[in-house]
Protein backbone atom coordinates (compact mmCIF):
# COMPACT_ATOMS: atom_id res chain seq x y z
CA UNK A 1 49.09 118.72 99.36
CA UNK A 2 50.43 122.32 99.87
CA UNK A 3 49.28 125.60 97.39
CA UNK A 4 53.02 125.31 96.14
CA UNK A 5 52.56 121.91 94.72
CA UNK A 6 49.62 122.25 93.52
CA UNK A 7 50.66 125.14 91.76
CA UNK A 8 53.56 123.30 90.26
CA UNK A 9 51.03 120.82 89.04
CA UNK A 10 48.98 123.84 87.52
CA UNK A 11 52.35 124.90 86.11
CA UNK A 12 53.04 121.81 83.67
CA UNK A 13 49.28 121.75 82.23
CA UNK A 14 49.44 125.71 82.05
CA UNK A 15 50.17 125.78 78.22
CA UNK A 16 47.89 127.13 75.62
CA UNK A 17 48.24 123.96 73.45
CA UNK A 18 47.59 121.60 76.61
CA UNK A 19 44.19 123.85 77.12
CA UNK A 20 43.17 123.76 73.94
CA UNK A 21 43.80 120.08 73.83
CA UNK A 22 41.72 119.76 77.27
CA UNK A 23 39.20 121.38 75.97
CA UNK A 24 38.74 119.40 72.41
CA UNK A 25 38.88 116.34 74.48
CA UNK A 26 36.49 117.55 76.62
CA UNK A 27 33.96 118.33 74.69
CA UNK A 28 34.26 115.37 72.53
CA UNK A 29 33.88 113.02 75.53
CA UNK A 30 30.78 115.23 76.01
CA UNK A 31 29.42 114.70 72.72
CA UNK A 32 29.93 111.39 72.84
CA UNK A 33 28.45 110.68 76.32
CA UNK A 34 25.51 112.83 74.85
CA UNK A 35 25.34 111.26 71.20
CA UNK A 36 25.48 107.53 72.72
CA UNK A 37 24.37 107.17 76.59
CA UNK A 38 24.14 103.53 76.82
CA UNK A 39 27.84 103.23 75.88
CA UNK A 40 28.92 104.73 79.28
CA UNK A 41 25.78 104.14 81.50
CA UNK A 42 26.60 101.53 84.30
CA UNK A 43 23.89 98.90 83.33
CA UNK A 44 24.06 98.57 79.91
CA UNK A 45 27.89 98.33 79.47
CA UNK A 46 30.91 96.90 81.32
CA UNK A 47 31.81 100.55 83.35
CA UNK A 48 30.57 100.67 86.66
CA UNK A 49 28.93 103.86 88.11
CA UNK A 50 32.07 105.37 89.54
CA UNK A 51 33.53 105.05 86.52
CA UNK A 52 30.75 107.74 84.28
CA UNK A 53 31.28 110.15 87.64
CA UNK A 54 34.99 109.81 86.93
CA UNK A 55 34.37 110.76 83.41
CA UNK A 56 31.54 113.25 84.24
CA UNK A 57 33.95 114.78 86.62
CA UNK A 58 36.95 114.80 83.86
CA UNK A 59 34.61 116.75 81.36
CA UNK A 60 34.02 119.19 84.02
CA UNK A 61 37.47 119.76 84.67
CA UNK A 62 38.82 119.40 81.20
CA UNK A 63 36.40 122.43 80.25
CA UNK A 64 37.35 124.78 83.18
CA UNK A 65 40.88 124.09 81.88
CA UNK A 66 40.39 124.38 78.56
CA UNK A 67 39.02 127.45 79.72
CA UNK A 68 41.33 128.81 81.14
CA UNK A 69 39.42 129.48 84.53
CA UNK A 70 41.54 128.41 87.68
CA UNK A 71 40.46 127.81 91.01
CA UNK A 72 42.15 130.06 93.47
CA UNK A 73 41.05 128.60 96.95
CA UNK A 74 43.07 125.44 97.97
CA UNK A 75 40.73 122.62 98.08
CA UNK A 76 39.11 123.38 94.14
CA UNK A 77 42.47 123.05 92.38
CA UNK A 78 43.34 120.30 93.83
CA UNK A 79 39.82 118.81 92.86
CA UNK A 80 39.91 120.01 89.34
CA UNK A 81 43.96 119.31 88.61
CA UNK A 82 44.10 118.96 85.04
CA UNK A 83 46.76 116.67 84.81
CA UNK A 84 44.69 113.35 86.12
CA UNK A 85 41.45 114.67 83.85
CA UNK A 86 43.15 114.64 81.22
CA UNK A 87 44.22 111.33 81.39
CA UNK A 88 41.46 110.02 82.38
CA UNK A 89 39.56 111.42 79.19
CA UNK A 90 42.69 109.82 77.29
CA UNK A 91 41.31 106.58 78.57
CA UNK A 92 37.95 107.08 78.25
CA UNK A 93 38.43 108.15 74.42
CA UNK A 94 40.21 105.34 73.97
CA UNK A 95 37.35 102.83 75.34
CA UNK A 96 34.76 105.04 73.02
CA UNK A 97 36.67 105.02 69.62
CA UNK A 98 37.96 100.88 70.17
């Protein structure tokens, strides 16, 4: 992927309500990963362990976005795009709160 797509990517997320809603979700999914573990831990619950990096690595790049803080080499944005964090803290919201 080039800088120029990736900054188009950047581009569609780089809203102030998307960041603040990156961030909210964020730190939710945080607080719930920290309030109740076992939910998302690989042995105690149907997720396997590359699913609670997935969502570890979603938190981490739903906060730098929600932030505000971007990445300037090439290889970091494209490993902290917004776009697929946030929907992958969409889904795991959805499998906490159902």
């Amino acid at each position: 992927m080039t800088g120029q797509a990736i900054s188009f990517w950047y581009s569609l997320t780089d809203k102030r309500p998307l960041r603040a809603l990156s961030l909210v979700m964020a730190l939710t999914l945080a607080g719930c990963v920290f309030w109740s573990p076992s939910r998302f831990a690989a042995q105690t619950t149907t997720l396997s362990w590359w699913q609670g990096i997935l969502i570890v690595w979603a938190v981490c790049a739903g906060v730098l976005h929600g932030t505000g803080f971007r990445p300037r080499r090439l290889r970091w944005p494209l490993v902290f795009l917004p776009l697929p964090a946030m929907l992958v803290m969409i889904a795991a919201l959805l499998y906490r709160f159902s």
